[in-house]
PDB file of N, CA and C in Angstrom:
ATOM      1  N   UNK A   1      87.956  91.551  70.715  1.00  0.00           N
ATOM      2  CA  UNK A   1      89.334  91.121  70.904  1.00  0.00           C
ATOM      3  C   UNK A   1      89.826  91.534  72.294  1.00  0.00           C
ATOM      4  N   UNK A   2      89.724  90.513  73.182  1.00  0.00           N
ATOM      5  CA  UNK A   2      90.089  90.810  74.530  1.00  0.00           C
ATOM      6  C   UNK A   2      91.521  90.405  74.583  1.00  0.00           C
ATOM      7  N   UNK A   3      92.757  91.162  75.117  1.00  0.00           N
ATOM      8  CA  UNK A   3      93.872  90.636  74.778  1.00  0.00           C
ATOM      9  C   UNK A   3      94.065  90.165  76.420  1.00  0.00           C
ATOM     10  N   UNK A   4      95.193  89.128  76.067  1.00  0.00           N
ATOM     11  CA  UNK A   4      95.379  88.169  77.107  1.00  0.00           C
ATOM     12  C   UNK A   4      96.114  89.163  78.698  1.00  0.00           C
ATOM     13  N   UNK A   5      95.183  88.910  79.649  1.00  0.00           N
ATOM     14  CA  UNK A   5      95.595  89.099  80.859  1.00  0.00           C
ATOM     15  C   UNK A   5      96.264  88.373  81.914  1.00  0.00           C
ATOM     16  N   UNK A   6      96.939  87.383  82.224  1.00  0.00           N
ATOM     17  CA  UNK A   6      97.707  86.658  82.614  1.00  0.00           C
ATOM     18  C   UNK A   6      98.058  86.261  84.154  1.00  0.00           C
ATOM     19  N   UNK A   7      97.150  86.712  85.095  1.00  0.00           N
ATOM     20  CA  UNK A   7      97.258  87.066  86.267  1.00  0.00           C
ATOM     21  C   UNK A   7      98.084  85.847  86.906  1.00  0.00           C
ATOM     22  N   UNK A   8      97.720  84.819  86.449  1.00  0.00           N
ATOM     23  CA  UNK A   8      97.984  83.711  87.370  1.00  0.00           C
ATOM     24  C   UNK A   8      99.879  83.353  86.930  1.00  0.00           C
ATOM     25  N   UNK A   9      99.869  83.665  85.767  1.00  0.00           N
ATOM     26  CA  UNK A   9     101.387  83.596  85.267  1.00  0.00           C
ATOM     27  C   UNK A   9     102.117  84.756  85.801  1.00  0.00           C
ATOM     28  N   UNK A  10     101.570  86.174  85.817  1.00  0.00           N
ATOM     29  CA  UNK A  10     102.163  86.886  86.475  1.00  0.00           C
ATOM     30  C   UNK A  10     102.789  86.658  88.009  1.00  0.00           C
ATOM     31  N   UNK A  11     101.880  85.973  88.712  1.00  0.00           N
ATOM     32  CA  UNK A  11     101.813  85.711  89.867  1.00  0.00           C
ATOM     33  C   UNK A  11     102.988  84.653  89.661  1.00  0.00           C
ATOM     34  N   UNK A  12     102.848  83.855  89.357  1.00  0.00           N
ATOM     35  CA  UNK A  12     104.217  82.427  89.350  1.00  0.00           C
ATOM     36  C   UNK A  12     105.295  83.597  89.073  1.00  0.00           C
ATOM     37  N   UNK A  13     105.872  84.129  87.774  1.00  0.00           N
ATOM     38  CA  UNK A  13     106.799  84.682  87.416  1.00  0.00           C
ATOM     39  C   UNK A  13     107.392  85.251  88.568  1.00  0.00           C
ATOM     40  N   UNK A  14     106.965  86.219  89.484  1.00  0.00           N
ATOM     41  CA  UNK A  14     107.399  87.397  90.028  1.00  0.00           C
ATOM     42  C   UNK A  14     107.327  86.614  91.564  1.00  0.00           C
ATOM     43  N   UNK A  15     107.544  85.672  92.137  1.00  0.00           N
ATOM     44  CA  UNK A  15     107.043  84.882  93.281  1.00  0.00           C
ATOM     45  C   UNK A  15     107.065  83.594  93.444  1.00  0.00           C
ATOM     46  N   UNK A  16     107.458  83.004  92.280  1.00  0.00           N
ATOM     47  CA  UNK A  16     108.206  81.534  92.720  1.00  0.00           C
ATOM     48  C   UNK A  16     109.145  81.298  93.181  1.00  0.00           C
ATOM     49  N   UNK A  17     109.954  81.815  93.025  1.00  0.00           N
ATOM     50  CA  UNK A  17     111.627  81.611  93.955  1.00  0.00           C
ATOM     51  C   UNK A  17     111.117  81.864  95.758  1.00  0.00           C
ATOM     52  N   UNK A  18     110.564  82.826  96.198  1.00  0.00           N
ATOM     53  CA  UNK A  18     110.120  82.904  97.388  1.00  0.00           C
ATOM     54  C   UNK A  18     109.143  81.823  97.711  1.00  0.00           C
ATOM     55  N   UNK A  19     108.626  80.578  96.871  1.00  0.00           N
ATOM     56  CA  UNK A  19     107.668  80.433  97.711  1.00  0.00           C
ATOM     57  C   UNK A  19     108.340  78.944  98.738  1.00  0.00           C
ATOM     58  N   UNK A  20     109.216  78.432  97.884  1.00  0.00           N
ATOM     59  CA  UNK A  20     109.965  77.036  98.516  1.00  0.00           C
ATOM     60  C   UNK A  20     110.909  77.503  99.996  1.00  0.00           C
ATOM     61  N   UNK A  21     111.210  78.775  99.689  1.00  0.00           N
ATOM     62  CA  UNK A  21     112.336  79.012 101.468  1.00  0.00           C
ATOM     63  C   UNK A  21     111.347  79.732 102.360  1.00  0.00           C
ATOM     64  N   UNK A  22     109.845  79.905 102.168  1.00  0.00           N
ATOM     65  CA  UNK A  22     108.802  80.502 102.567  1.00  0.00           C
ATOM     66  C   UNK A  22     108.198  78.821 103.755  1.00  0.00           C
ATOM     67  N   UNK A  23     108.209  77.895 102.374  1.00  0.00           N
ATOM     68  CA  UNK A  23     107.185  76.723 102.837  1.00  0.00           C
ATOM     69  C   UNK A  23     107.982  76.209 104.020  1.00  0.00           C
ATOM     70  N   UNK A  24     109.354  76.146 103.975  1.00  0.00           N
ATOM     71  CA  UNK A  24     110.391  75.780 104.594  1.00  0.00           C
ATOM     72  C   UNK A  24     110.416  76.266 106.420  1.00  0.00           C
ATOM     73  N   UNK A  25     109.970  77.450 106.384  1.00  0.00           N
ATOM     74  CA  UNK A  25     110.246  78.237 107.482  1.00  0.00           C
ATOM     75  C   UNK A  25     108.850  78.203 107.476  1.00  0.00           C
ATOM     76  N   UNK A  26     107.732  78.268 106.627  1.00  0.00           N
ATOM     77  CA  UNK A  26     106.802  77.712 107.853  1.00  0.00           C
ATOM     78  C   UNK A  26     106.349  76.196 108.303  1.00  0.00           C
ATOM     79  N   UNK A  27     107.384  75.026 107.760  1.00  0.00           N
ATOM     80  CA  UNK A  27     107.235  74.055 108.354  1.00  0.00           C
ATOM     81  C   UNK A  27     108.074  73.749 109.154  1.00  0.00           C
ATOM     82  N   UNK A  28     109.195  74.723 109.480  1.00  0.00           N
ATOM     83  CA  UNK A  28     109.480  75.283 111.039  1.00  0.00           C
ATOM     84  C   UNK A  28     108.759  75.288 111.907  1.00  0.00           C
ATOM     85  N   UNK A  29     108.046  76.401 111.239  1.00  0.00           N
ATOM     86  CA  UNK A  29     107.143  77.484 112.052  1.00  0.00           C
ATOM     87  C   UNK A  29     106.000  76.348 112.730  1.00  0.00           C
ATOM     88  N   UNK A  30     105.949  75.454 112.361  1.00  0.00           N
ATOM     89  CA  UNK A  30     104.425  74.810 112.433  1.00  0.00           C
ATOM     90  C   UNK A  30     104.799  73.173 112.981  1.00  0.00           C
ATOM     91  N   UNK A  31     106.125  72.886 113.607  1.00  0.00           N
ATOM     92  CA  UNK A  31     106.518  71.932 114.203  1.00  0.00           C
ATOM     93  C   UNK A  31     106.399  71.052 112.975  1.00  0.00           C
ATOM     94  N   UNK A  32     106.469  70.934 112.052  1.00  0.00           N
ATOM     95  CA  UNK A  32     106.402  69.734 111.149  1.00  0.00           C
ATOM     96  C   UNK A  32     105.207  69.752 110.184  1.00  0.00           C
ATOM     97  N   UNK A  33     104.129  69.977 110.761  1.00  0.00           N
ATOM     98  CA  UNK A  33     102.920  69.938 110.245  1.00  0.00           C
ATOM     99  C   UNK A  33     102.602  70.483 108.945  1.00  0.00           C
ATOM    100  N   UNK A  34     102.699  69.260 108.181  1.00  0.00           N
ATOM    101  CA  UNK A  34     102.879  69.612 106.580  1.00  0.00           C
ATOM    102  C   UNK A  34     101.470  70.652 106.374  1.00  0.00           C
ATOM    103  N   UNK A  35     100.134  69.883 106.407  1.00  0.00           N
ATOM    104  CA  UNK A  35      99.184  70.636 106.256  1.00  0.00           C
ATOM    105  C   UNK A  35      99.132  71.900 106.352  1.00  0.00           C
ATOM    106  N   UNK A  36      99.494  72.641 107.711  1.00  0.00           N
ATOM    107  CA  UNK A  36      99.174  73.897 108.603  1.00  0.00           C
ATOM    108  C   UNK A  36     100.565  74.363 107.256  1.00  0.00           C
ATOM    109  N   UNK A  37     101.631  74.202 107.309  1.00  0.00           N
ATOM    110  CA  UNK A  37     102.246  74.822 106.159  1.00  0.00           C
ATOM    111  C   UNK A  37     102.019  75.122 105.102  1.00  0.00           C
ATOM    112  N   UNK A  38     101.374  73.787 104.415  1.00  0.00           N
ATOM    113  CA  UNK A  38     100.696  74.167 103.157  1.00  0.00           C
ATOM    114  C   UNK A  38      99.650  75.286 103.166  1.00  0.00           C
ATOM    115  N   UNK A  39      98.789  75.072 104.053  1.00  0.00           N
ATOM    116  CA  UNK A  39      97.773  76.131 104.213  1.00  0.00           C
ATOM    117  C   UNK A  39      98.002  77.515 104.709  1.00  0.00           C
ATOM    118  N   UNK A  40      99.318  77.908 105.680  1.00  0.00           N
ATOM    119  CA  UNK A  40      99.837  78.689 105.525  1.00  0.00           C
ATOM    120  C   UNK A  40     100.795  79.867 103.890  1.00  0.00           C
ATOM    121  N   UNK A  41     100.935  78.860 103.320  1.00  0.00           N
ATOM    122  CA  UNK A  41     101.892  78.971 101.930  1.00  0.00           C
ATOM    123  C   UNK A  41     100.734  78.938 101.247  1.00  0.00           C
ATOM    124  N   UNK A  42      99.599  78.445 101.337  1.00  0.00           N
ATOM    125  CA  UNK A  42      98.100  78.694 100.397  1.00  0.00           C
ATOM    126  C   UNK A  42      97.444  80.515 100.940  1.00  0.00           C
ATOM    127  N   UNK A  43      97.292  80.702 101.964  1.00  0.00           N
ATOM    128  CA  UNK A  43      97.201  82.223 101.926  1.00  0.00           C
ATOM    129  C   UNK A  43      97.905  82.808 101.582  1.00  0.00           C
ATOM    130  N   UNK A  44      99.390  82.518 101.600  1.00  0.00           N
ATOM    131  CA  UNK A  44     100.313  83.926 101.008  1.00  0.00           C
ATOM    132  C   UNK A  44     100.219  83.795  99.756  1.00  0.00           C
ATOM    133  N   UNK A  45      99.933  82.453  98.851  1.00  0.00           N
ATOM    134  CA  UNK A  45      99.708  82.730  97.519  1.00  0.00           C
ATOM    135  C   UNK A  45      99.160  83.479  97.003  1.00  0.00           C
ATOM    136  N   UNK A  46      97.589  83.011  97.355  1.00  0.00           N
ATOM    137  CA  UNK A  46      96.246  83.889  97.178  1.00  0.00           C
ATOM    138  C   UNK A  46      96.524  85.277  97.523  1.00  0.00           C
ATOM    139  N   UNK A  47      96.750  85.869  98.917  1.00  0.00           N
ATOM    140  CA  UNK A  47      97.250  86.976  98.746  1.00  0.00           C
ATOM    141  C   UNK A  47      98.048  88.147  97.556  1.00  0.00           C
ATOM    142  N   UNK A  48      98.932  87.286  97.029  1.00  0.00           N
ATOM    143  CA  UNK A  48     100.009  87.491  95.970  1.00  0.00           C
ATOM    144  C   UNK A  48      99.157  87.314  94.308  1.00  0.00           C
ATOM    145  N   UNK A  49      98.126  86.310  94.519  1.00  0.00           N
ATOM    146  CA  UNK A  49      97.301  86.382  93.190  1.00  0.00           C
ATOM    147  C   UNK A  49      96.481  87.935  93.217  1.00  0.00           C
ATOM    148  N   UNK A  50      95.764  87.747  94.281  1.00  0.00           N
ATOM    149  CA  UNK A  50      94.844  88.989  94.492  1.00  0.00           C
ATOM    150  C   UNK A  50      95.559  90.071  94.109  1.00  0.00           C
ATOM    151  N   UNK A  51      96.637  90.154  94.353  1.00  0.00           N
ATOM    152  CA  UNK A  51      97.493  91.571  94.305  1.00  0.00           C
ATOM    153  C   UNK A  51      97.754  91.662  93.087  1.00  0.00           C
ATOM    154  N   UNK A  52      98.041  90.741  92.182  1.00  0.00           N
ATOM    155  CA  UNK A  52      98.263  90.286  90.680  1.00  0.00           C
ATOM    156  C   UNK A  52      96.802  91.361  90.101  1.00  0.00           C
ATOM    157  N   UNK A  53      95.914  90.871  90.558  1.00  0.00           N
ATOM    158  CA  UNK A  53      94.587  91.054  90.093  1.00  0.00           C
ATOM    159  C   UNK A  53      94.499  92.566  89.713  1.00  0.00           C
ATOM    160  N   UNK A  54      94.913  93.164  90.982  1.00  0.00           N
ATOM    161  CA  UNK A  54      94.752  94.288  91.261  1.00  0.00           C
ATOM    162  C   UNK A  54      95.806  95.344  90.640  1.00  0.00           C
ATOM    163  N   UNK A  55      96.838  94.711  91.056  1.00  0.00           N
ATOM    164  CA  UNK A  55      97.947  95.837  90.341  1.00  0.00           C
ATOM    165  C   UNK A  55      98.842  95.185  89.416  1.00  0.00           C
ATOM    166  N   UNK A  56      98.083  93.878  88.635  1.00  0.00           N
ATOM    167  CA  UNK A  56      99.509  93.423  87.576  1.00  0.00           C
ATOM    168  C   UNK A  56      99.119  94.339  86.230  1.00  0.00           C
ATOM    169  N   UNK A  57     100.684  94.293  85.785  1.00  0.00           N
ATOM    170  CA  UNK A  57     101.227  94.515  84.473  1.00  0.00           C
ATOM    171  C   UNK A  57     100.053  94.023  83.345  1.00  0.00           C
ATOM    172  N   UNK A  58      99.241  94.895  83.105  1.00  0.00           N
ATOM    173  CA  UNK A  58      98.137  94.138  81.460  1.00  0.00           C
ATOM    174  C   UNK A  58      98.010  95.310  81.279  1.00  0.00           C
ATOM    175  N   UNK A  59      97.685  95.203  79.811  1.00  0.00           N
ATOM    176  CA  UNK A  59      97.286  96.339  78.507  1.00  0.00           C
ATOM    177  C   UNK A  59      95.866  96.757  79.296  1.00  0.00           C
ATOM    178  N   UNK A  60      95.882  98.008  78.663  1.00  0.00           N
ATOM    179  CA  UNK A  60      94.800  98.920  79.423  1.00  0.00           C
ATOM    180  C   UNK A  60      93.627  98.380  79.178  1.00  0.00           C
ATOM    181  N   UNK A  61      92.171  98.794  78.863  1.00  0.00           N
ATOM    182  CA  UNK A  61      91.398  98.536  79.084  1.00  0.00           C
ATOM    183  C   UNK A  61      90.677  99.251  77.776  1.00  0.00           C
ATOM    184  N   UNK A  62      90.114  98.735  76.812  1.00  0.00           N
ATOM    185  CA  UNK A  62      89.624  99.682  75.761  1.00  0.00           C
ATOM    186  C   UNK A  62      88.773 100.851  76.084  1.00  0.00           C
ATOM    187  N   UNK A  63      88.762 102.111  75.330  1.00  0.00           N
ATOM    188  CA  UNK A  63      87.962 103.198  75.559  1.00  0.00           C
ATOM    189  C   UNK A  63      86.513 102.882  75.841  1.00  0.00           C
ATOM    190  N   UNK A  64      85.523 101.977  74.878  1.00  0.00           N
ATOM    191  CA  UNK A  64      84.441 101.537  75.008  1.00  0.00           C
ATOM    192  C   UNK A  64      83.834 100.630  76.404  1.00  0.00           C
ATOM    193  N   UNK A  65      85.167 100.571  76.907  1.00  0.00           N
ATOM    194  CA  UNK A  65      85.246  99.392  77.899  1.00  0.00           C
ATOM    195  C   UNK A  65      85.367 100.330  79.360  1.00  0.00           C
ATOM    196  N   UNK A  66      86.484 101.445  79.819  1.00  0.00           N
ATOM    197  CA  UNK A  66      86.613 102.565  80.123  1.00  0.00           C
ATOM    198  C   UNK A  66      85.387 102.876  80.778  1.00  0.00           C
ATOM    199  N   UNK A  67      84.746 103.415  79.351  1.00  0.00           N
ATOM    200  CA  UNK A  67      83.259 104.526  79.336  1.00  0.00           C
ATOM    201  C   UNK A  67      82.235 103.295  79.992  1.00  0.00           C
ATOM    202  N   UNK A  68      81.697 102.068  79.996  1.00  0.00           N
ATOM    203  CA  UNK A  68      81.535 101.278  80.775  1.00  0.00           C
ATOM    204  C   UNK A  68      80.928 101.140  82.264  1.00  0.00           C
ATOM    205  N   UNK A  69      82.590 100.641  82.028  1.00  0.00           N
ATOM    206  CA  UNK A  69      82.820 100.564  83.662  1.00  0.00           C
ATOM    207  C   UNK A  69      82.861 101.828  84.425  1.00  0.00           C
ATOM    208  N   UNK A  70      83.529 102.802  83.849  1.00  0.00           N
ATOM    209  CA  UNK A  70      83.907 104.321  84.673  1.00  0.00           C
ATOM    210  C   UNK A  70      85.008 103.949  85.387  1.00  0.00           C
ATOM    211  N   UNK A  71      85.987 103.272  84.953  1.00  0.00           N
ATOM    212  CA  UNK A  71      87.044 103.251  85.086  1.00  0.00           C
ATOM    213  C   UNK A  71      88.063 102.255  83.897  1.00  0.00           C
ATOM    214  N   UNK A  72      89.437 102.801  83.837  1.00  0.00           N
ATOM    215  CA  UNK A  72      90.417 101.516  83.577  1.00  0.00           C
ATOM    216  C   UNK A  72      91.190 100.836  84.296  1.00  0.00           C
ATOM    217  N   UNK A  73      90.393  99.686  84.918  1.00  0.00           N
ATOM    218  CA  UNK A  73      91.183  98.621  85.732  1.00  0.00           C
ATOM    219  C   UNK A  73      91.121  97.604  85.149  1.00  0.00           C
ATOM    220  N   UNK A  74      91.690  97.022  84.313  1.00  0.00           N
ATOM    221  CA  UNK A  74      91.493  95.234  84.015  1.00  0.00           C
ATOM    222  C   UNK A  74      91.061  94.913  84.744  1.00  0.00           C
ATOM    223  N   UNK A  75      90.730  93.682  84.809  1.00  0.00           N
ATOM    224  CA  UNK A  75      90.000  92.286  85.432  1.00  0.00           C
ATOM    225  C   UNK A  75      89.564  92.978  86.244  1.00  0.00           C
ATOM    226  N   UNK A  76      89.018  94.193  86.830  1.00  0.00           N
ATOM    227  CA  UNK A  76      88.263  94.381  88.010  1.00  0.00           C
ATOM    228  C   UNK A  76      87.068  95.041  87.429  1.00  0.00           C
ATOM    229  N   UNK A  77      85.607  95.117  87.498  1.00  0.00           N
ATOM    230  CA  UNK A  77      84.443  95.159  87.365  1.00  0.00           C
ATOM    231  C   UNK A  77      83.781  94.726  88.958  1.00  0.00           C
ATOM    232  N   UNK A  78      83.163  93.732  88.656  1.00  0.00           N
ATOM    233  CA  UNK A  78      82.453  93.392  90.225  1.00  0.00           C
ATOM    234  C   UNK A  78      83.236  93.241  91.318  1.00  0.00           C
ATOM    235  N   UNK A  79      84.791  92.648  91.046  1.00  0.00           N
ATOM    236  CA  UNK A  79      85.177  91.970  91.900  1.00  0.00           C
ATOM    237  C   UNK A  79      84.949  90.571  92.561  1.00  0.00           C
ATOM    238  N   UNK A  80      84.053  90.246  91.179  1.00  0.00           N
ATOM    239  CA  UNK A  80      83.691  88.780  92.158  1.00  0.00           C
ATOM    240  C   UNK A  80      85.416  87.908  91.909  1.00  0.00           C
ATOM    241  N   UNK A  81      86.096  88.210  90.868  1.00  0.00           N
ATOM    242  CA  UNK A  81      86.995  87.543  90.280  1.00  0.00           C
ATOM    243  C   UNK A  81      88.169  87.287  91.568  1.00  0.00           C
ATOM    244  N   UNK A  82      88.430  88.751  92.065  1.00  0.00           N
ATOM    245  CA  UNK A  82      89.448  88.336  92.984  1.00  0.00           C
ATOM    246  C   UNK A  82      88.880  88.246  94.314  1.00  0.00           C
ATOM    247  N   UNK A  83      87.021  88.523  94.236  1.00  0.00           N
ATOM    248  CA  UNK A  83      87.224  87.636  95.290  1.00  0.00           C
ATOM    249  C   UNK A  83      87.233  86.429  95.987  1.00  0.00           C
ATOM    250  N   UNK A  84      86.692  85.482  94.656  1.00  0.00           N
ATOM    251  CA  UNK A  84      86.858  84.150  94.158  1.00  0.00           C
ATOM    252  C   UNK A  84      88.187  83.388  94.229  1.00  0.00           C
ATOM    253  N   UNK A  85      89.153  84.020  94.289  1.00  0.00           N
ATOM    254  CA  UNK A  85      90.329  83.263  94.502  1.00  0.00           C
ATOM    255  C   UNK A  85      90.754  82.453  96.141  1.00  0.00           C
ATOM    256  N   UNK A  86      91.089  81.541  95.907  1.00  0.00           N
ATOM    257  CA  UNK A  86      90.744  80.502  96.890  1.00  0.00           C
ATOM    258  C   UNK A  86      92.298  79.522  97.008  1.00  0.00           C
ATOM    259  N   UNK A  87      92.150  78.551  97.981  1.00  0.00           N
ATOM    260  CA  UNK A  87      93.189  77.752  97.897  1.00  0.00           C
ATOM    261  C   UNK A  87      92.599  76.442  98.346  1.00  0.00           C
ATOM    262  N   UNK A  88      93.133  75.128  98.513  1.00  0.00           N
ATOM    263  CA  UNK A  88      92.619  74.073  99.061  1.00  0.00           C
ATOM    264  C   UNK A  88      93.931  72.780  99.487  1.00  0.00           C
ATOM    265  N   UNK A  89      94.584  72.481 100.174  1.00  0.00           N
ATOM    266  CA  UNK A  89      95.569  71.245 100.521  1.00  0.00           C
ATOM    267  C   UNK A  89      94.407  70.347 100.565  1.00  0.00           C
ATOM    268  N   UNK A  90      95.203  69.776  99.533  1.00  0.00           N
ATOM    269  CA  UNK A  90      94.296  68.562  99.003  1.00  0.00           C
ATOM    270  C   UNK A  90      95.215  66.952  99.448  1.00  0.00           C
ATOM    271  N   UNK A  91      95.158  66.250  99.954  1.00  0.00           N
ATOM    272  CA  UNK A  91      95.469  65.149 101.256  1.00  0.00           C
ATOM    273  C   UNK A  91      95.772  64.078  99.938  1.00  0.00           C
ATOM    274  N   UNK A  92      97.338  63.805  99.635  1.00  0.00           N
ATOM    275  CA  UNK A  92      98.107  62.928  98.941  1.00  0.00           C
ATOM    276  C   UNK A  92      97.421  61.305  99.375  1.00  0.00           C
ATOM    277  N   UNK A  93      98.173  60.504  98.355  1.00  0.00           N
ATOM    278  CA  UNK A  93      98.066  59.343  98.885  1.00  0.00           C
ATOM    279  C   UNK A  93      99.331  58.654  99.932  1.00  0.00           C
ATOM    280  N   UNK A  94      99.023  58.192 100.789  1.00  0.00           N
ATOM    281  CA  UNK A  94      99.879  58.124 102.079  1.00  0.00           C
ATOM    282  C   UNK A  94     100.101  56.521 102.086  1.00  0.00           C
TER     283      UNK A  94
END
């Protein structure tokens, strides 16, 4: 019984209101250039997931699980998980 860890909802919850006056000022920042914004606003996400990863709010980690790993960190073991997190601007129809 693995209970639910939520990273990616955590991440929306605590960081959606910042991300629309974020995209805004960097399509300032970037003369117009939707892309370079998006992809700008795609690292600070990821950033903000990773950090989720690392220090969000989830139920501990069972004792058996603990003794293990040699530690209690949720979702962290190898690390391939957060370091797998990625972004991509993916090109609308125009």
């Amino acid at each position: 019984n693995v209970p639910p860890r939520p990273f990616m909802h955590q991440t929306i919850q605590n960081h959606k209101k910042e991300w629309t006056p974020l995209f805004n000022n960097l399509l300032k920042k970037n003369g117009g250039n939707v892309d370079k914004a998006f992809n700008s606003l795609g690292a600070v996400i990821k950033g903000q997931v990773v950090d989720t990863i690392i220090n969000g709010d989830f139920e501990p980690n069972a004792p058996s699980t603990i003794a293990k790993k040699g530690f209690d960190k949720p979702l962290i073991y190898t690390s391939d998980m957060k370091n797998s997190v990625n972004w991509a601007v993916i090109e609308g129809n125009k």
